[in-house]
N, C-alpha and C. Protein backbone atom coordinates (compact mmCIF):
# COMPACT_ATOMS: atom_id res chain seq x y z
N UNK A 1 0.82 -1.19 0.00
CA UNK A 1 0.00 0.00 0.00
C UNK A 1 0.86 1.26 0.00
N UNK A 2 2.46 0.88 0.90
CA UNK A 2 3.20 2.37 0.66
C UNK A 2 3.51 2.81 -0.71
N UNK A 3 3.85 1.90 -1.56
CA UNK A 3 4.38 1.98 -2.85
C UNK A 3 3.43 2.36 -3.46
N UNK A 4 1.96 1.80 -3.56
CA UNK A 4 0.76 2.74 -4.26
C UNK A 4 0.79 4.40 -4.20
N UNK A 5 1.05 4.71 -3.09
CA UNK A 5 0.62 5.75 -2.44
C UNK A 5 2.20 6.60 -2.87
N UNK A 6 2.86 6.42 -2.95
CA UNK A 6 4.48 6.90 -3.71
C UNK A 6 4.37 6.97 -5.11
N UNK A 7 4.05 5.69 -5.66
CA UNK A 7 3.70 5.98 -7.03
C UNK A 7 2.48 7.16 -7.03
N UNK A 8 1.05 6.99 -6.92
CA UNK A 8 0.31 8.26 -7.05
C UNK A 8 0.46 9.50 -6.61
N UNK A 9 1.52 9.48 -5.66
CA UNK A 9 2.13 11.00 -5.47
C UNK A 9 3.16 11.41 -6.38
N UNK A 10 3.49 10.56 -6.96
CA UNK A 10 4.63 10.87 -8.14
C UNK A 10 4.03 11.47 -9.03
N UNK A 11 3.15 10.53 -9.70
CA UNK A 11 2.02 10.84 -10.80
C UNK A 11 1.43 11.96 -10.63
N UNK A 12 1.08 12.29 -10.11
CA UNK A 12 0.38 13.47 -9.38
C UNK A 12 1.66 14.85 -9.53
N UNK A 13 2.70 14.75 -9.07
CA UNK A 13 3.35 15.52 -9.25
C UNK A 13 3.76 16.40 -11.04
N UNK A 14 4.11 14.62 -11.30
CA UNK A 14 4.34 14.74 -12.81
C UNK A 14 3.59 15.26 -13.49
N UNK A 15 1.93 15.07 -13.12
CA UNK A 15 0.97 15.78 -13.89
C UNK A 15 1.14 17.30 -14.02
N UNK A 16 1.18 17.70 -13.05
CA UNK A 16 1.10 19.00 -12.42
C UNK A 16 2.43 19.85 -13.50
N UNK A 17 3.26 19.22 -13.46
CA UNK A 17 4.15 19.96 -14.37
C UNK A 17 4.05 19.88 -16.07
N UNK A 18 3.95 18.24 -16.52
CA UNK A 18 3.09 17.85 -17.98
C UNK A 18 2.13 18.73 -18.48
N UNK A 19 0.94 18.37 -17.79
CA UNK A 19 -0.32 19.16 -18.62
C UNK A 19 -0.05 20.73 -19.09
N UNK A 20 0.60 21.30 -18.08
CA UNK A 20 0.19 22.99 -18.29
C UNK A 20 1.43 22.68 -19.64
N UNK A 21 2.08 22.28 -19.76
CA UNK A 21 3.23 22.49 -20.94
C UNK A 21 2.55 21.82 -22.07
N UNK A 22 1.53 20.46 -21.56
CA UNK A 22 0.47 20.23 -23.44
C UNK A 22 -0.53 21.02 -23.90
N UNK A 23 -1.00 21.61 -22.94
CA UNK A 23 -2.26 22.37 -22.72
C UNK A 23 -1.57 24.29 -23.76
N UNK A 24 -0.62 24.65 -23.54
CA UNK A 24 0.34 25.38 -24.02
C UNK A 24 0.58 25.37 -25.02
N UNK A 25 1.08 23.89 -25.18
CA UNK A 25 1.27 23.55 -27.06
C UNK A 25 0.30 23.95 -28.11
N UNK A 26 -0.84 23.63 -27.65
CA UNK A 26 -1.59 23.69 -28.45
C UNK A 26 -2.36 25.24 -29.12
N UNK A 27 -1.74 26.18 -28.24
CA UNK A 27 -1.92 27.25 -28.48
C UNK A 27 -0.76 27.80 -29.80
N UNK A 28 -1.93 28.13 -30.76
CA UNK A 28 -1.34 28.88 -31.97
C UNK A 28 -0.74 30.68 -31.66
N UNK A 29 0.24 30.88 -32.15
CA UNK A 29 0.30 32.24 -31.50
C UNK A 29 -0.04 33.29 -32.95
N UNK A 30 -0.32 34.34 -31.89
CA UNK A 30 -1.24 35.29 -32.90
C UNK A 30 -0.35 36.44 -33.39
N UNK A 31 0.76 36.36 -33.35
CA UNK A 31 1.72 37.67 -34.02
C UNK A 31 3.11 36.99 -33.98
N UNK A 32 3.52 36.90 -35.47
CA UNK A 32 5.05 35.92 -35.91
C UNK A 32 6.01 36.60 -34.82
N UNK A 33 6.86 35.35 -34.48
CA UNK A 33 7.95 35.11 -33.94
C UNK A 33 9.08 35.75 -34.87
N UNK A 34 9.36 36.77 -34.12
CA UNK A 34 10.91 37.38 -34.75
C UNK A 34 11.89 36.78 -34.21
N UNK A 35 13.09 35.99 -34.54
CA UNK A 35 14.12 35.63 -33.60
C UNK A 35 15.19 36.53 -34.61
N UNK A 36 16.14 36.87 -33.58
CA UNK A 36 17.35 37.65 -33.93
C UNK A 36 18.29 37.88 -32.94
N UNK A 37 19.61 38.42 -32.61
CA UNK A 37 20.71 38.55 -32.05
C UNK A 37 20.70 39.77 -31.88
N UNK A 38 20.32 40.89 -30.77
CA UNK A 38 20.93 42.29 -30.82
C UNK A 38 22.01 42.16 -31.02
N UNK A 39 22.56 43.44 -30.82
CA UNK A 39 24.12 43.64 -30.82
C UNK A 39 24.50 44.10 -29.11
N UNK A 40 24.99 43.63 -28.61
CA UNK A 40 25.24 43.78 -26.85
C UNK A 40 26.18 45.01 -26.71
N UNK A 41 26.94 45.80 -27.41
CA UNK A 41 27.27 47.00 -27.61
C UNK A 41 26.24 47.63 -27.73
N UNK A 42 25.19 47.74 -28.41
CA UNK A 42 24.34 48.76 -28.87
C UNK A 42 25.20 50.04 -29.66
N UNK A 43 25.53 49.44 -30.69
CA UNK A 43 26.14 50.06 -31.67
C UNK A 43 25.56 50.19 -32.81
N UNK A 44 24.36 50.34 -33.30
CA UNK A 44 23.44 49.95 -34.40
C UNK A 44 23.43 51.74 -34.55
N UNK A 45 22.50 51.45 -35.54
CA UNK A 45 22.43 52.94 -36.25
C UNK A 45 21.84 54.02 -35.50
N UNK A 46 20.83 53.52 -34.89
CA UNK A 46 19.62 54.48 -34.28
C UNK A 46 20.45 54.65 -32.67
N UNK A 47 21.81 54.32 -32.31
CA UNK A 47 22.20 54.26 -30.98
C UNK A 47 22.93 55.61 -31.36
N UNK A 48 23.48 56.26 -32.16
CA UNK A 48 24.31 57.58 -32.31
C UNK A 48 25.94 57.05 -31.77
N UNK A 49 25.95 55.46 -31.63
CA UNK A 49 27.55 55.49 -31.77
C UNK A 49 27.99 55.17 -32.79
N UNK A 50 29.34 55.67 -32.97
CA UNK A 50 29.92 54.52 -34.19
C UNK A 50 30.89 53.71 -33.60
N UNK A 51 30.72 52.40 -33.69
CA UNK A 51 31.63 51.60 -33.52
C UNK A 51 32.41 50.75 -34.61
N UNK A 52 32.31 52.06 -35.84
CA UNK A 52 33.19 51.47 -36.85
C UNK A 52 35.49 52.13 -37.04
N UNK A 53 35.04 52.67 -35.62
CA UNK A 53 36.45 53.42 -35.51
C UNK A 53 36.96 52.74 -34.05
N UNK A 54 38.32 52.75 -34.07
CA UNK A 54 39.06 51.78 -32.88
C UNK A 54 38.01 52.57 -31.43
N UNK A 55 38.69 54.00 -31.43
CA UNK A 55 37.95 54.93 -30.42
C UNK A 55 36.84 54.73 -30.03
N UNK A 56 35.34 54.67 -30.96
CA UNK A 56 34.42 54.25 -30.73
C UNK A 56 34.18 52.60 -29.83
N UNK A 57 34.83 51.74 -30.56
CA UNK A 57 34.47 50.26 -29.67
C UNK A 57 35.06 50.41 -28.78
N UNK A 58 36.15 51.06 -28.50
CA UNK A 58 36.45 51.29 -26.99
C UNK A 58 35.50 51.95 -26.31
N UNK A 59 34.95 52.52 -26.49
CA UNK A 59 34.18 53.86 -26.03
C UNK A 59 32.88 52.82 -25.81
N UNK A 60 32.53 51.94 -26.72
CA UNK A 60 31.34 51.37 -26.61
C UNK A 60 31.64 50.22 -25.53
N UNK A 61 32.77 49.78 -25.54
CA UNK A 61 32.87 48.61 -24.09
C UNK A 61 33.03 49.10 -23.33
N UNK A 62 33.76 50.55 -23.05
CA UNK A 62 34.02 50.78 -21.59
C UNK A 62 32.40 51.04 -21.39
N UNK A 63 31.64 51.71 -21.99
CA UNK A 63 30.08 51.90 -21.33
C UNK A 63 29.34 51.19 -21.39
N UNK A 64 29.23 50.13 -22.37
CA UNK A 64 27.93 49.27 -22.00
C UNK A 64 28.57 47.98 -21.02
N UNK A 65 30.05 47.62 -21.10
CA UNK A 65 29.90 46.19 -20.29
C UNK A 65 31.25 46.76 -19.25
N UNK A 66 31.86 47.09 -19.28
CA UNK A 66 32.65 47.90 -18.39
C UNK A 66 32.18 48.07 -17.27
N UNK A 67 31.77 49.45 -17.31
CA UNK A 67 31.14 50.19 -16.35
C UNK A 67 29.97 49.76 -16.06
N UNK A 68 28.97 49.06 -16.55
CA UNK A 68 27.65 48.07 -15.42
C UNK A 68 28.13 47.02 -14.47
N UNK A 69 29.16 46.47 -15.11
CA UNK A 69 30.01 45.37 -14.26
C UNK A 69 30.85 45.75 -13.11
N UNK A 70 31.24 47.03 -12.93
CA UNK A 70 31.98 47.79 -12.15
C UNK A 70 31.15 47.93 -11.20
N UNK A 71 29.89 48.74 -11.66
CA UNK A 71 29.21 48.92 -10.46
C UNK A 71 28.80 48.68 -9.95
N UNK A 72 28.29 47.28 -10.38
CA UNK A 72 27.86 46.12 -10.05
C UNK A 72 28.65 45.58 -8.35
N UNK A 73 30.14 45.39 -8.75
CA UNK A 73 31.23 45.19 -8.23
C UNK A 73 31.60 46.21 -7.08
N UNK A 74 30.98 47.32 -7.30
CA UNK A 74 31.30 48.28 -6.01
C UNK A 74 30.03 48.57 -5.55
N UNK A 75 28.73 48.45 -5.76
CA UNK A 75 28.02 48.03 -4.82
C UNK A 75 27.89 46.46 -3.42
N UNK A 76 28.25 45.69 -4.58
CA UNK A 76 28.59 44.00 -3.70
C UNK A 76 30.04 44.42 -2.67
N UNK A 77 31.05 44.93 -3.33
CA UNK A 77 31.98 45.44 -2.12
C UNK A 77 31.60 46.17 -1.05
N UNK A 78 30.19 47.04 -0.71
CA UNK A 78 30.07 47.98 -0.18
C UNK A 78 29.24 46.90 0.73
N UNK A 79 28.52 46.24 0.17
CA UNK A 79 27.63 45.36 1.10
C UNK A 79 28.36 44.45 2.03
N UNK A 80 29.58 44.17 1.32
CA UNK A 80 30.58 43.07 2.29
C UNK A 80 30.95 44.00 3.14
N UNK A 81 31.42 44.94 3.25
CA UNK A 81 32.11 45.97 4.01
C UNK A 81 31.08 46.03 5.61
N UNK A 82 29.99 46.38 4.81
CA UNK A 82 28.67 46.33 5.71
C UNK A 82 28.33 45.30 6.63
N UNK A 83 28.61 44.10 5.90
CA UNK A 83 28.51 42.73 6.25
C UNK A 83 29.49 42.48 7.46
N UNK A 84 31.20 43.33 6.86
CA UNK A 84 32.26 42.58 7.39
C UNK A 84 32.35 43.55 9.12
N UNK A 85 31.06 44.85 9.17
CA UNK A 85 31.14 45.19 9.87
C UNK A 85 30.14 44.78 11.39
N UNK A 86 28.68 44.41 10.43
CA UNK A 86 28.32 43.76 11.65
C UNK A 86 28.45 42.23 11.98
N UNK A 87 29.80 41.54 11.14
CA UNK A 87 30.27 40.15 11.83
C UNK A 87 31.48 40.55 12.91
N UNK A 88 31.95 41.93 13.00
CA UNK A 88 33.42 42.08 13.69
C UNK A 88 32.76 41.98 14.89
N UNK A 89 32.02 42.60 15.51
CA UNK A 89 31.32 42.46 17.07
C UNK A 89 32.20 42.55 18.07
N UNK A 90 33.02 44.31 17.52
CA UNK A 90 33.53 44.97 18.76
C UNK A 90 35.01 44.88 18.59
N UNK A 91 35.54 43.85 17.93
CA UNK A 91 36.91 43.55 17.89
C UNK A 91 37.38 44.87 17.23
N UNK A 92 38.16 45.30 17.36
CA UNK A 92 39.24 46.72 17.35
C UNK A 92 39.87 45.94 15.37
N UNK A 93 40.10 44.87 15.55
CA UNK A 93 41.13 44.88 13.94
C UNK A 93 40.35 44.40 13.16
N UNK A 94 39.32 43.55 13.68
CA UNK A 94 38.02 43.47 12.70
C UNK A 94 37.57 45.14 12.38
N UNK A 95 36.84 45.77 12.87
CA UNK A 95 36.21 46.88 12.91
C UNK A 95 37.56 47.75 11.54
N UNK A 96 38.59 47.48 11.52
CA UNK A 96 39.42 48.73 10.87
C UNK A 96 39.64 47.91 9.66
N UNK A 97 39.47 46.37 9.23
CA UNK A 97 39.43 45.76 8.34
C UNK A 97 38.32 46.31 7.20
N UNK A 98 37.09 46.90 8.30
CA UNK A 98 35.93 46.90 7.90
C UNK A 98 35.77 47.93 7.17
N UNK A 99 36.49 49.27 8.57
CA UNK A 99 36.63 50.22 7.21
C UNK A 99 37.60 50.32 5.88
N UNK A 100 38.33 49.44 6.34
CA UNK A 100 39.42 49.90 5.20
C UNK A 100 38.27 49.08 3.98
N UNK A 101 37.81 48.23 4.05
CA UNK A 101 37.24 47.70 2.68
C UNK A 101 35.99 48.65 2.33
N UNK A 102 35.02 49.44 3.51
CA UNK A 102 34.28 50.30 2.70
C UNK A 102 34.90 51.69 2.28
N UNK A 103 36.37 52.30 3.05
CA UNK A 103 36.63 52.87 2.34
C UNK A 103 37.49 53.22 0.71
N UNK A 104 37.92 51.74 0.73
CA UNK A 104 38.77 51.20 -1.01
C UNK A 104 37.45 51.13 -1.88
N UNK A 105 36.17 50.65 -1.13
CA UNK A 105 35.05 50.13 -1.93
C UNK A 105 34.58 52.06 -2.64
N UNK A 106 34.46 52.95 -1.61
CA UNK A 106 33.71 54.15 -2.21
C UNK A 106 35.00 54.86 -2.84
N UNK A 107 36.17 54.33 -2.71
CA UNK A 107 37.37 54.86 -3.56
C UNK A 107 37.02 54.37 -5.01
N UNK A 108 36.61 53.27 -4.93
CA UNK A 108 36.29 52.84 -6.48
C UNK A 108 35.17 53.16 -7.09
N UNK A 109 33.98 53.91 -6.05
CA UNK A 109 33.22 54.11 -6.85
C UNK A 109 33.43 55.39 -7.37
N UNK A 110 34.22 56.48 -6.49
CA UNK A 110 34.81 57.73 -7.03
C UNK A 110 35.50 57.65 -8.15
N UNK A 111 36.42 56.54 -8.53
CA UNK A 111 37.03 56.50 -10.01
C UNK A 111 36.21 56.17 -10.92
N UNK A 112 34.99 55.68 -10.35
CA UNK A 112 33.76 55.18 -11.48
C UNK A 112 32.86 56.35 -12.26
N UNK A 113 32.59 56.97 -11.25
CA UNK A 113 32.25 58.44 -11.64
C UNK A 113 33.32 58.82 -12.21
N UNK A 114 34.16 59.53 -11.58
CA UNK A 114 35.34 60.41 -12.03
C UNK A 114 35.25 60.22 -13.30
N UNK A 115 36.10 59.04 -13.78
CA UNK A 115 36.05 58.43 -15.40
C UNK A 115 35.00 58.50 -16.31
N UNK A 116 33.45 58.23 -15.70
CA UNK A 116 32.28 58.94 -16.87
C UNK A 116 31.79 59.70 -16.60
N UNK A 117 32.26 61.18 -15.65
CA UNK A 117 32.58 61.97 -15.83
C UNK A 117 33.41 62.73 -17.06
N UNK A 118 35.26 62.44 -16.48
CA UNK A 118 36.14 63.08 -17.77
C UNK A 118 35.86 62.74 -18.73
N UNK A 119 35.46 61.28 -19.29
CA UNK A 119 34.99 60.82 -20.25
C UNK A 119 33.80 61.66 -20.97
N UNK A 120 32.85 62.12 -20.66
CA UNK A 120 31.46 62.90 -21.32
C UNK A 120 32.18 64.58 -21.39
N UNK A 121 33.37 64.76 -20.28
CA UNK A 121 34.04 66.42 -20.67
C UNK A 121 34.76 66.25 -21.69
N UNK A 122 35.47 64.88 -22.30
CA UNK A 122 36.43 65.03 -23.30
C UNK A 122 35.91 64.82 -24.44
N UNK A 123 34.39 64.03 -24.26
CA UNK A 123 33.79 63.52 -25.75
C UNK A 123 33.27 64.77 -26.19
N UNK A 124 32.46 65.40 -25.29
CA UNK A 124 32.09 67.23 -25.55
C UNK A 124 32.54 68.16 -25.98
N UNK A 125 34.11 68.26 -25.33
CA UNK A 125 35.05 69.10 -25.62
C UNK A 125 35.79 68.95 -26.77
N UNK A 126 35.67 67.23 -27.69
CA UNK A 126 36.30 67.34 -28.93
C UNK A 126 35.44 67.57 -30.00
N UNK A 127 33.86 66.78 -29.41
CA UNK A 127 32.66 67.01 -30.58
C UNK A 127 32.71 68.60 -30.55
N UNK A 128 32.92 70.11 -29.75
CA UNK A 128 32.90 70.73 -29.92
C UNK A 128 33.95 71.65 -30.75
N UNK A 129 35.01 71.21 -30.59
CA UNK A 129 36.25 71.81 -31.61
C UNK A 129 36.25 71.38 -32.71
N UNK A 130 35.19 69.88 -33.12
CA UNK A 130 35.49 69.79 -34.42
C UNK A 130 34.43 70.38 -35.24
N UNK A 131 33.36 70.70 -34.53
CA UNK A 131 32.04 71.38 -35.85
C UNK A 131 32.93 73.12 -35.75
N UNK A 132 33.57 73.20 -34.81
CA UNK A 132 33.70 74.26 -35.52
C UNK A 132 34.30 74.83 -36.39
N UNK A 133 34.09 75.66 -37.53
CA UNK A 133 34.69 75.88 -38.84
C UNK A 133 36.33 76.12 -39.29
């Protein structure tokens, strides 16, 4: 009788995941399937970069996968810092461990700025010397 009762809970399970995926199938969809590959730069026409010059694909990695990954990276540092502060619990070299990692962590986020910062003063400052006549 245990094994009945194992098997129909199996079955039972299995159903539960089966049906909604046949029940699914059978649905025709009502507006064609486009499949295609963006471009993960976002370098296409309507983006206003060109990434047909060395400058540009640099310009296009440091901002689209660069710098999201960075900040990514100095937020998660800031949280450990946070973390590494309420695991020290009073200890004097824990506690200065703690700051030293949130203060390297907001050091990096200052070069994160800083950089797309100078970066948008230098792209400005050359798009502007060159329209002019």
């Amino acid at each position: 009788m245990k094994i009945l009762k194992k098997i129909s809970i199996h079955l039972f399970i299995l159903s539960i995941f089966i049906i909604p995926v046949l029940l699914y199938a059978q649905a025709t969809p009502t507006t064609p399937i486009h499949i295609g590959i963006s471009n993960p730069l976002k370098c296409d026409s309507g983006s206003g970069q060109d990434c047909n010059s060395l400058s540009g694909l640099i310009t296009a990695i440091l901002n689209n996968v660069v710098m999201p990954i960075a900040a990514v990276a100095v937020v998660i540092w800031i949280i450990w810092a946070g973390f590494t502060f309420i695991t020290a619990q009073g200890k004097p070299a824990e506690i200065e461990k703690a700051k030293g990692r949130l203060l390297w962590s907001l050091i990096g986020a200052g070069i994160l700025l800083g950089a797309a910062g100078i970066s948008a003063v230098i792209q400005n400052t050359i798009g502007a010397l060159i329209k002019i006549p």
